[in-house]
Protein backbone atom coordinates (compact mmCIF):
# COMPACT_ATOMS: atom_id res chain seq x y z
CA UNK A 1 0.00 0.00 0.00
CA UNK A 2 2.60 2.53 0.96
CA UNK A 3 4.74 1.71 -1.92
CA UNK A 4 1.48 2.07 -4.59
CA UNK A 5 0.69 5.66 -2.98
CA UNK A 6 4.43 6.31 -3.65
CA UNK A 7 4.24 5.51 -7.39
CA UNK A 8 1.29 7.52 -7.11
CA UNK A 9 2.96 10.36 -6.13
CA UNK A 10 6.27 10.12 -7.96
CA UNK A 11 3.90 9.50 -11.57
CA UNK A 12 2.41 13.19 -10.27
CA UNK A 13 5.59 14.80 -9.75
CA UNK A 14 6.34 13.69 -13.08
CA UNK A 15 3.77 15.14 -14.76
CA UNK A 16 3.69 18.75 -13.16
CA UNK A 17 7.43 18.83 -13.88
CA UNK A 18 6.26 18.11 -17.42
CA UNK A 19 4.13 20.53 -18.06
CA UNK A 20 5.90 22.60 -15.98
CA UNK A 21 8.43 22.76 -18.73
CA UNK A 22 6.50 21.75 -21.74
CA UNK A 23 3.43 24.51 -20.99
CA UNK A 24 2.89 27.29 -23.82
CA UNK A 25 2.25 30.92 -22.60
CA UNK A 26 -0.34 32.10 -24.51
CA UNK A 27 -1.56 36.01 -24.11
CA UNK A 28 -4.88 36.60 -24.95
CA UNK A 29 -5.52 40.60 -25.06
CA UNK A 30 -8.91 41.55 -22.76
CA UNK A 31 -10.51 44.76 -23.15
CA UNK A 32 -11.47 46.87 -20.54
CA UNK A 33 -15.27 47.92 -20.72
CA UNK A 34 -15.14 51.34 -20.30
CA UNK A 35 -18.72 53.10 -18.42
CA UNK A 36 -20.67 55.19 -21.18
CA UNK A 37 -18.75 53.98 -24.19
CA UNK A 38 -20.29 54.30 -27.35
CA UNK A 39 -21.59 50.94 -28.95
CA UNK A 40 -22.05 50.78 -32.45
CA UNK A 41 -25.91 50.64 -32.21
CA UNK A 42 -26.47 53.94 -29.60
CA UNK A 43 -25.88 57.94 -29.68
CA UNK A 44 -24.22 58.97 -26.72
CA UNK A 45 -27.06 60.71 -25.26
CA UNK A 46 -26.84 58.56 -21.89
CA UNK A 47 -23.09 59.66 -21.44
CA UNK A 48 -24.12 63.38 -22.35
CA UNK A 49 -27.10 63.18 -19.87
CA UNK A 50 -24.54 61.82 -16.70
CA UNK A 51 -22.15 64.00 -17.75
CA UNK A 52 -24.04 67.27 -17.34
CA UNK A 53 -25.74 66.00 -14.43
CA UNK A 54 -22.50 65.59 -13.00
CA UNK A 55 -21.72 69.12 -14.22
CA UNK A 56 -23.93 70.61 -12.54
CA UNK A 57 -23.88 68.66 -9.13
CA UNK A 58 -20.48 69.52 -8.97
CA UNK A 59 -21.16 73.08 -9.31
CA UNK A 60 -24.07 73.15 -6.72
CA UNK A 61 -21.68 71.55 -4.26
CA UNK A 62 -19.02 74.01 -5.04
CA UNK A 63 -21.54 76.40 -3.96
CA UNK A 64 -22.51 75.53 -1.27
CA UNK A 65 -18.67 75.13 -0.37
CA UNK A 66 -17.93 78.30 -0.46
CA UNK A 67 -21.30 79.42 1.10
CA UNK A 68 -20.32 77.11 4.24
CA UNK A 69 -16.58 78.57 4.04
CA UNK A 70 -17.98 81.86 4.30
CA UNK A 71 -20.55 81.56 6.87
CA UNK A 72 -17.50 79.91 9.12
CA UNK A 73 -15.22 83.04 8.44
CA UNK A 74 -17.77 84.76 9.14
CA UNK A 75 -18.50 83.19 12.91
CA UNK A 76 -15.22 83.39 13.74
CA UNK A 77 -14.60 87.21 12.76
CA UNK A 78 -17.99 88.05 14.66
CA UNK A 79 -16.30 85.69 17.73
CA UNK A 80 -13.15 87.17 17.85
CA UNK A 81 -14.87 90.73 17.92
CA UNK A 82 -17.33 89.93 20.10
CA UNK A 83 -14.74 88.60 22.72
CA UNK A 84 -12.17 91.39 22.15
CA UNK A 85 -14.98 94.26 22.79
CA UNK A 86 -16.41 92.46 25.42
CA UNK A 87 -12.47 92.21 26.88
CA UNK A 88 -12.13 95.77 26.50
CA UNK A 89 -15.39 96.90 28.22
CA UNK A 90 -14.76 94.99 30.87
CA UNK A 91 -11.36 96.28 31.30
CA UNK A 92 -12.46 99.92 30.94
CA UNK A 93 -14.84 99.51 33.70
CA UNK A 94 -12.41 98.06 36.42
CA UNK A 95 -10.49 100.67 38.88
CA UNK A 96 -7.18 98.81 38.40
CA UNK A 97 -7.37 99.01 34.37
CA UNK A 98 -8.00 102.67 35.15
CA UNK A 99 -5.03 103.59 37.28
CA UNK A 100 -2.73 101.58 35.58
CA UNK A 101 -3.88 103.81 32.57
CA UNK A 102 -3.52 107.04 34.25
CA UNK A 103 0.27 105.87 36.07
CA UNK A 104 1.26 104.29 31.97
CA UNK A 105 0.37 107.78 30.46
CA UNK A 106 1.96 109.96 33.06
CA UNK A 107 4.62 107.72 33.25
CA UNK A 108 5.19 108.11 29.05
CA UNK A 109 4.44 111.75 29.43
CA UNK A 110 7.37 112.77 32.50
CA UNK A 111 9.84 110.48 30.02
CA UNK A 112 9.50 113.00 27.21
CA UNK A 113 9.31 115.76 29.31
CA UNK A 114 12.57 114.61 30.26
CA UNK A 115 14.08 113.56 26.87
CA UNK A 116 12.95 116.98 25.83
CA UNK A 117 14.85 118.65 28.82
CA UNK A 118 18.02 116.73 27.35
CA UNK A 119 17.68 117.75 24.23
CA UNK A 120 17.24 121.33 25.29
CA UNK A 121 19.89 121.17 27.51
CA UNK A 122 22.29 120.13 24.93
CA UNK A 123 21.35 122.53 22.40
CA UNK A 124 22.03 125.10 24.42
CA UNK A 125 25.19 123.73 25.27
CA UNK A 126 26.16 123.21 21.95
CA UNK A 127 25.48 127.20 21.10
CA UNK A 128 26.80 128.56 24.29
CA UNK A 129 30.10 126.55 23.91
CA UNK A 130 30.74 126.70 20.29
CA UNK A 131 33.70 124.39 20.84
């Protein structure tokens, strides 16, 4: 028994060696059906009917798009001004905002009163000590 499944199996290796070896290749060209094509026995009046249907989705969509893209923009301009005048009123109301104001401002204004005195004070120099 084992020796008749082993001529068995050595009579199958023979023959896939065979026609591994002896097999012809043989290339048969396939063409691809393409969607819409013209046949020989229609008018293309199904491709021209998807096609501007498509046309003219697309262009609805695009629409809309940029009607959603603007509407966003939108939001987030009204958001950001919204928050920043809201910031500011808020600030304008409270004491400390309001003295810090007051001591910035005098503080800018006594620093050009002083630049100014140094500029005075060496123009004058300048003329009175002609060098």
């Amino acid at each position: 028994m084992i020796g008749e499944y082993q001529n068995k199996i050595r009579c199958l290796t023979q023959q896939r060696d065979y026609a591994r070896t002896h097999q012809k290749i043989v290339e048969i060209p396939v063409e691809k059906p393409v969607l819409y094509e013209k046949c020989e026995s229609c008018d293309r009046t199904a491709y021209q009917n998807e096609k501007a249907k498509y046309g003219t989705q697309k262009e609805r969509l695009a629409g809309q798009y940029k009607a959603k893209t603007v509407m966003f923009q939108t939001t987030l301009f009204l958001l950001a001004w919204y928050s920043l005048t809201t910031t500011l009123f808020q600030a304008v109301q409270s004491d400390v905002f309001l003295s810090d104001c007051k001591s910035f401002f005098h503080d800018a204004a006594s620093f050009l009163q002083t630049f100014i005195g140094w500029t005075i004070d060496a123009g004058q120099s300048v003329v009175n000590n002609p060098g």
